[in-house]
Protein backbone atom coordinates (compact mmCIF):
# COMPACT_ATOMS: atom_id res chain seq x y z
CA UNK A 1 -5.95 -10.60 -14.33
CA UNK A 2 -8.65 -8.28 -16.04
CA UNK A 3 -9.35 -4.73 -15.48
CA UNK A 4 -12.12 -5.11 -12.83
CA UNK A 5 -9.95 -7.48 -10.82
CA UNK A 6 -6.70 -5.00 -11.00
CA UNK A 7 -9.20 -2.13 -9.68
CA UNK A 8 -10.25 -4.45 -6.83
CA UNK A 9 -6.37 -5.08 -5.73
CA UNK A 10 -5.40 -1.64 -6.48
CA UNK A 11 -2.98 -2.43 -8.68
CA UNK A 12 -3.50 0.42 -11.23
CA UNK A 13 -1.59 3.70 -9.87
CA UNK A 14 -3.00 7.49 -9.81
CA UNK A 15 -2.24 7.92 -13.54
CA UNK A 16 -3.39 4.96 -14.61
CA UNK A 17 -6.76 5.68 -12.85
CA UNK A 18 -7.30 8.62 -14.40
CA UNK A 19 -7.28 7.13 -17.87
CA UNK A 20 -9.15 4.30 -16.60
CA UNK A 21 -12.19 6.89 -15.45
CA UNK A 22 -11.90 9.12 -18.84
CA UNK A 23 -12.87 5.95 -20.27
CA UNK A 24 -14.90 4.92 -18.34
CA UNK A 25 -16.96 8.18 -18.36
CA UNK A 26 -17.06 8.06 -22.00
CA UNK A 27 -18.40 4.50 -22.10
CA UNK A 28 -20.97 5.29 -19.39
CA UNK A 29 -19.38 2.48 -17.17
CA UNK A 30 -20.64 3.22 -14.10
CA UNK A 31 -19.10 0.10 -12.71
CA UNK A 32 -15.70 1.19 -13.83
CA UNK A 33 -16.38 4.35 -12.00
CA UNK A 34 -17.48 3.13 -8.50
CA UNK A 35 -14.41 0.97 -8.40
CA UNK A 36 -11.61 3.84 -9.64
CA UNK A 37 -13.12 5.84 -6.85
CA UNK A 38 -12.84 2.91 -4.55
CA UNK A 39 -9.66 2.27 -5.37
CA UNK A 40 -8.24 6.40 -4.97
CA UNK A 41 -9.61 6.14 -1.54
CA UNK A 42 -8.00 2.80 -1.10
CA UNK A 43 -4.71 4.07 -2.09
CA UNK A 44 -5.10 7.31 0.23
CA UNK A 45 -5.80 5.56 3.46
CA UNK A 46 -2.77 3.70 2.55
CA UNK A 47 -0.89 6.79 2.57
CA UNK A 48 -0.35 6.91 -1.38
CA UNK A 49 -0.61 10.12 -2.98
CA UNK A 50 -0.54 11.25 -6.79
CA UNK A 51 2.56 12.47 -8.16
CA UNK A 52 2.34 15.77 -8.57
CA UNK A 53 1.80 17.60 -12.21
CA UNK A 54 2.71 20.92 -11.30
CA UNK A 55 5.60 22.47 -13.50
CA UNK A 56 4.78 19.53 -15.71
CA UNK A 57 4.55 20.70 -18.92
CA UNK A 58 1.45 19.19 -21.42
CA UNK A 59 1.42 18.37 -24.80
């Protein structure tokens, strides 16, 4: 399955999407963009939610 089908079937999670829209924005990929933000709303009406990265430290 390739990467436009995954973000149809929102099978990518939170953190995944965020890598997959830093990309995306750096490639311009406006198609890549309109489906991660699809997909985030898809996975909130669903009751999903990010894990949170408070208290998280970052290297």
């Amino acid at each position: 399955m390739n990467r436009i089908e995954k973000l149809k079937n929102d099978l990518y999670s939170f953190e995944e999407l965020d890598t997959l829209e830093k990309n995306a924005i750096k490639l311009r990929d406006q198609e890549t963009l309109s489906l991660v933000t699809l997909s985030r709303a898809s996975k909130r009406a669903k009751g999903e939610k990010p894990k949170s990265t408070i208290g998280r430290a970052h290297v």
